[in-house]
C-alpha atoms as a PDB file:
ATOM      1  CA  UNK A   1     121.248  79.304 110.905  1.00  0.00           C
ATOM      2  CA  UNK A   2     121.358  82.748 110.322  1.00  0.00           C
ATOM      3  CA  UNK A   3     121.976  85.377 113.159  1.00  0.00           C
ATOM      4  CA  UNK A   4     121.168  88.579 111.421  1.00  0.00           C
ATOM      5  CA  UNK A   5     118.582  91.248 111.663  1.00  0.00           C
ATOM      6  CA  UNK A   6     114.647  91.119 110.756  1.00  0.00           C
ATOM      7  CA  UNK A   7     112.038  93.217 110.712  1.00  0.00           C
ATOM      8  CA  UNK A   8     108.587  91.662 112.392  1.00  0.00           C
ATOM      9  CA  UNK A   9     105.415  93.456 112.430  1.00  0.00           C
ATOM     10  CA  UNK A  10     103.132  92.429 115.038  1.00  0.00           C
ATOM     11  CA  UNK A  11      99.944  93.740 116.041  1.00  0.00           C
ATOM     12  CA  UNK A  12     100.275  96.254 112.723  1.00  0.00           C
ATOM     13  CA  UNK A  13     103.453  97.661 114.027  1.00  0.00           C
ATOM     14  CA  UNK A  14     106.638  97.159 112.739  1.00  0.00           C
ATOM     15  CA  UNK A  15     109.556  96.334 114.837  1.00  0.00           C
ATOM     16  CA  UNK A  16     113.436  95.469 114.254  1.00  0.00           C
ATOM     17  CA  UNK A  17     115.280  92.837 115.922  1.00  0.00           C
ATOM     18  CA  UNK A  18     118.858  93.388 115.547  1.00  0.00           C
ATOM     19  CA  UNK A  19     119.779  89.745 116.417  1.00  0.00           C
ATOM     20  CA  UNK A  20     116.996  86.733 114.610  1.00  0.00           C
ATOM     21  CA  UNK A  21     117.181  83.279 113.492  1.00  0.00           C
ATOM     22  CA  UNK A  22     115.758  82.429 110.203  1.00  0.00           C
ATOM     23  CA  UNK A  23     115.860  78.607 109.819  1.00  0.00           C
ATOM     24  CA  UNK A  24     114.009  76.387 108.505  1.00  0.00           C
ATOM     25  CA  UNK A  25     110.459  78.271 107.330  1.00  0.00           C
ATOM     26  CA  UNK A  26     111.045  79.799 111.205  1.00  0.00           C
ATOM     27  CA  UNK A  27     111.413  82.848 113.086  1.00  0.00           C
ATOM     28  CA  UNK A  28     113.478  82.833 116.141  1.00  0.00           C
ATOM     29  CA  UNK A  29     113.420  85.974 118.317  1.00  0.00           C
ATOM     30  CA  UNK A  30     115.430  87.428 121.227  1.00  0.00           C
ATOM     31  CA  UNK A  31     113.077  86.524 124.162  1.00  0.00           C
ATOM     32  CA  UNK A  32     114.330  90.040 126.199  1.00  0.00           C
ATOM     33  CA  UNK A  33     114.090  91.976 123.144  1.00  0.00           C
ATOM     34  CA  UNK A  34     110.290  90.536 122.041  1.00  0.00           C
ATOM     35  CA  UNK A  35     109.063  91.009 125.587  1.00  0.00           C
ATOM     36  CA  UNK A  36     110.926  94.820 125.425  1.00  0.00           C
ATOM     37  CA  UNK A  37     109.224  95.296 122.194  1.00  0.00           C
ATOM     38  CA  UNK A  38     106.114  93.837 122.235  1.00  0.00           C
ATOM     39  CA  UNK A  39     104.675  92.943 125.500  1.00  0.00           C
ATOM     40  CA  UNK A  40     105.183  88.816 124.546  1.00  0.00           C
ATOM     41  CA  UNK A  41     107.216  87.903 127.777  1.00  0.00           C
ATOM     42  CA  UNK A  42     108.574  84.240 128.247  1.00  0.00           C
ATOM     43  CA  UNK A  43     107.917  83.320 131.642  1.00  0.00           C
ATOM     44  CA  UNK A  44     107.601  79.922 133.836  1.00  0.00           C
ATOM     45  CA  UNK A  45     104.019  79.509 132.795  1.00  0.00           C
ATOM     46  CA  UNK A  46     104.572  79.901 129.114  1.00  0.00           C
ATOM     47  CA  UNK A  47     104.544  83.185 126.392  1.00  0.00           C
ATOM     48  CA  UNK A  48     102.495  85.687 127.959  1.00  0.00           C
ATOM     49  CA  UNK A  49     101.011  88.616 127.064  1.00  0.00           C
ATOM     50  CA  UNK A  50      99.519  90.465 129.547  1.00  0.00           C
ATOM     51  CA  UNK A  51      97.306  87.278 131.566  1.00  0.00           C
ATOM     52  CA  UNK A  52      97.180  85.521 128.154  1.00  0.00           C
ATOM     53  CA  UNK A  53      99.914  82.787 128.124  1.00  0.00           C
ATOM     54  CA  UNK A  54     100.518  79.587 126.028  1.00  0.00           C
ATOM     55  CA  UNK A  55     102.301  76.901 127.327  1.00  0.00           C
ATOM     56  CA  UNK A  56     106.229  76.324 126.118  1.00  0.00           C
ATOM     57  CA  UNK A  57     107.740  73.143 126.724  1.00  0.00           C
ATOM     58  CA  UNK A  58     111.280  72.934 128.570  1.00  0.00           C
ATOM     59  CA  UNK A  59     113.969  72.380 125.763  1.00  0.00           C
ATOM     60  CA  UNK A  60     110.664  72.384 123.393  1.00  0.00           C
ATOM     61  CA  UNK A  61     109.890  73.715 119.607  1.00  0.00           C
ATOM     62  CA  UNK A  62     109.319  77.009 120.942  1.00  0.00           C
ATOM     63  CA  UNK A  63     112.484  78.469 122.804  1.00  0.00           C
ATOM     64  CA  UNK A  64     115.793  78.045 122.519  1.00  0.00           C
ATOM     65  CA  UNK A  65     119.034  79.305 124.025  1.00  0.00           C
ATOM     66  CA  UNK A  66     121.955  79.947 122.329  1.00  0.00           C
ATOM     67  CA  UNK A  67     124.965  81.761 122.870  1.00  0.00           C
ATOM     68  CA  UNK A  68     123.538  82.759 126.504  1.00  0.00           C
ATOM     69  CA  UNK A  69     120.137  84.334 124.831  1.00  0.00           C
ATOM     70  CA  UNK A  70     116.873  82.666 124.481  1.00  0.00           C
ATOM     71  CA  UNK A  71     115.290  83.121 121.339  1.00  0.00           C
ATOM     72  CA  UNK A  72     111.357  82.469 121.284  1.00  0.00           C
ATOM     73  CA  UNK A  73     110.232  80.559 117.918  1.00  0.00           C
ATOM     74  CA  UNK A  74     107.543  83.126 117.071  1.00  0.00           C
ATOM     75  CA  UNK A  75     106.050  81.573 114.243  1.00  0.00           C
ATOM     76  CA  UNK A  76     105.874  78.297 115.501  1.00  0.00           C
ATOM     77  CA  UNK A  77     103.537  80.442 118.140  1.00  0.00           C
ATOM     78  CA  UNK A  78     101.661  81.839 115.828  1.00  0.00           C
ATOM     79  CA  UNK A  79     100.573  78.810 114.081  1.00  0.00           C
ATOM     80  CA  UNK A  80      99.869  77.155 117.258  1.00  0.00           C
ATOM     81  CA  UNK A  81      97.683  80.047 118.290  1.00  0.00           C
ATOM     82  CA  UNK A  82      96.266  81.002 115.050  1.00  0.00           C
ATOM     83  CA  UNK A  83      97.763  84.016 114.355  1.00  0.00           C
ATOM     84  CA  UNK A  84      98.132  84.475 110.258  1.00  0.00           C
ATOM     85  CA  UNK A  85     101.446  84.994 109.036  1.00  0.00           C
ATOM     86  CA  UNK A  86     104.124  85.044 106.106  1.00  0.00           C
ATOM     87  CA  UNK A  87     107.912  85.509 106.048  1.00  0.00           C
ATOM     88  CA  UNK A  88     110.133  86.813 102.995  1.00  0.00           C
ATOM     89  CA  UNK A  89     113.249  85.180 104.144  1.00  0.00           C
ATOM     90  CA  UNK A  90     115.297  86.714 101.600  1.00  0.00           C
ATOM     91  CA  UNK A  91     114.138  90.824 102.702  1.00  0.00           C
ATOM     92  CA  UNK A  92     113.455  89.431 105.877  1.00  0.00           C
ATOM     93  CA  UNK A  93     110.267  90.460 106.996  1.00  0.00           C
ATOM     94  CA  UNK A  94     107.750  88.559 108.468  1.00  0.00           C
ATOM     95  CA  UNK A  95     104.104  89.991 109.396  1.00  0.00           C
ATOM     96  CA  UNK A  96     102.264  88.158 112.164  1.00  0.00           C
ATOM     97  CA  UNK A  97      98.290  88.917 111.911  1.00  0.00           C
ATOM     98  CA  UNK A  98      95.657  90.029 114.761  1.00  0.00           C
ATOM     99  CA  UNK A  99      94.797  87.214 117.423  1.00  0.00           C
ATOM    100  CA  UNK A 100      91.742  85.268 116.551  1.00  0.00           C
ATOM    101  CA  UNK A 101      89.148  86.940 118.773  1.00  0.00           C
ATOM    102  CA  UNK A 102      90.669  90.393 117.220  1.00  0.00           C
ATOM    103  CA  UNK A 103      90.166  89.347 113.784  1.00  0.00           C
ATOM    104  CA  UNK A 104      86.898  87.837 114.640  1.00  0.00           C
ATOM    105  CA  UNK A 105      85.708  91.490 115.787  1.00  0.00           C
ATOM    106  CA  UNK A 106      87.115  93.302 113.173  1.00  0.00           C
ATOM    107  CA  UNK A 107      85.283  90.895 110.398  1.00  0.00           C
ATOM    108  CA  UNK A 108      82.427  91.606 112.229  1.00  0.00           C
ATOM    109  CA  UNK A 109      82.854  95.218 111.310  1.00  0.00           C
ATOM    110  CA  UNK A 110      83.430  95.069 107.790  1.00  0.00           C
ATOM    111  CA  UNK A 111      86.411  97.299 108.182  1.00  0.00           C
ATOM    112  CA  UNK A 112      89.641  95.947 107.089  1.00  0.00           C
ATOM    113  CA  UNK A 113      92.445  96.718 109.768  1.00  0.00           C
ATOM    114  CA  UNK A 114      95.100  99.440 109.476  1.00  0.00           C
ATOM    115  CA  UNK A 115      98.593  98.061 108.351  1.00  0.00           C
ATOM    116  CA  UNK A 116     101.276  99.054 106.896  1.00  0.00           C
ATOM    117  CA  UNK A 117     104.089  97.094 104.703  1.00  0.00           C
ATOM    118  CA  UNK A 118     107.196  98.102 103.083  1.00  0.00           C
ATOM    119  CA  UNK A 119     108.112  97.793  99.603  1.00  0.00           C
ATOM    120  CA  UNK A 120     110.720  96.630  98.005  1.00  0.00           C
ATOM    121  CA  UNK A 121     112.842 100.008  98.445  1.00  0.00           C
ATOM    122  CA  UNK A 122     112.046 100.325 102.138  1.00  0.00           C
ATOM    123  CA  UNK A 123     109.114 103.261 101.936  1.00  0.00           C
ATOM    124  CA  UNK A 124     106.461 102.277 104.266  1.00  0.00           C
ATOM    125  CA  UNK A 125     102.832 102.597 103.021  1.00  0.00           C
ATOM    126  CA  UNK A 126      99.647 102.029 105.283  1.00  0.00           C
ATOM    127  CA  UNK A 127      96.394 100.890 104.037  1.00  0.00           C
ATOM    128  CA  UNK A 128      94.698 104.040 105.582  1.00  0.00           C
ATOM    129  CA  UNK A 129      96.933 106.164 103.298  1.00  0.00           C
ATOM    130  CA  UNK A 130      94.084 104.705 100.827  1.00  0.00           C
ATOM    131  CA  UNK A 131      90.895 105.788 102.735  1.00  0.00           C
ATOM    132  CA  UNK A 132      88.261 106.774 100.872  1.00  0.00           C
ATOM    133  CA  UNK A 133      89.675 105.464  97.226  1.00  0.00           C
ATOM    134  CA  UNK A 134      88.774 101.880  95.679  1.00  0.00           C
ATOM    135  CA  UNK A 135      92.013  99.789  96.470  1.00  0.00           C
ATOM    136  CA  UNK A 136      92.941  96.280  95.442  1.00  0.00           C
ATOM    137  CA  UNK A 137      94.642  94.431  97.667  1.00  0.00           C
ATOM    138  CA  UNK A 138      97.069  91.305  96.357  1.00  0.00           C
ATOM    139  CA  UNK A 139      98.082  88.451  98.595  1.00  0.00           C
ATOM    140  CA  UNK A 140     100.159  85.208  97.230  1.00  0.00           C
ATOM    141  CA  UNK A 141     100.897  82.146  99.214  1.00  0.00           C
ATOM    142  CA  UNK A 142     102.866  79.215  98.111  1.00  0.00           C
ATOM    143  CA  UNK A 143     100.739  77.177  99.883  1.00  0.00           C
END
C-alpha cells in the first residue's frame, strides 16, 4: 500500500493530495483533505456533496482509517455512482468524469466539456486551448 502523493481531477479540476493510497486498481483519499478540496464530505449519512449523499457502510469498501486518518475509496465511489474514470498508477493521476445527470446534459448539447490533462512532462493542456481547430481526441482502456 502506497502512502504517497496523487494528483485527482474531479469535476475538470485538478487537485493534489499530498497523502493517497494506491492499492489494488483503487484510490484512497484523505477524507478531511477531499471534503477541503472538493466539497465530497464523509458524514454519518454517507459521502455528501452538498444534499447529494451515497450511503458508506461502517468498516465498509469505501472508508478506511489508518494511522488516525480516514481515507475515502474514491473510485470505488465512482463506479458505484457512475462517474467515468481511469488511473495511471505509475504517474499517478487519476481523472474522475462529470456525474451522470451532468454528462447527460452536456451530451445533450453536443459540446464536449472543458478539461484539461497533463502530459507526460507535467505541462497542462485544456481542450478549449483547441477551440475552433479540428482536434482528435485518443482514449485507451485495457478493458
Amino acid at each position: 500500500m502506497a502512502n504517497d502523493g496523487a494528483v485527482a481531477i474531479i469535476d475538470g479540476q485538478e487537485h493534489r493530495f499530498d497523502r493517497a493510497i494506491a492499492e489494488n486498481g483503487a484510490l484512497w483519499l484523505d477524507a478531511a483533505v477531499l471534503s477541503r478540496k472538493t466539497g465530497w464530505e464523509l458524514k454519518p449519512q454517507g459521502l455528501c456533496r452538498g444534499e447529494l449523499c451515497y450511503p458508506v457502510a461502517k468498516g465498509g469498501t469505501h472508508a478506511l482509517t489508518r494511522d488516525g486518518t480516514t481515507y475515502v475509496n474514491f473510485t470505488a465511489l465512482a463506479d458505484e455512482v457512475g462517474f467515468p474514470w481511469v488511473g495511471d498508477l505509475k504517474h499517478r493521476v487519476w481523472y474522475f468524469g462529470w456525474d451522470p445527470v451532468a454528462r447527460t446534459t452536456a451530451l445533450k448539447t453536443l459540446k464536449a466539456p472543458d478539461f484539461e490533462l497533463p502530459d507526460l512532462d507535467g505541462r497542462t493542456h485544456r481542450l478549449s486551448d483547441n477551440l475552433g481547430k479540428k482536434t482528435l481526441l485518443v482514449s485507451w482502456a485495457s478493458w
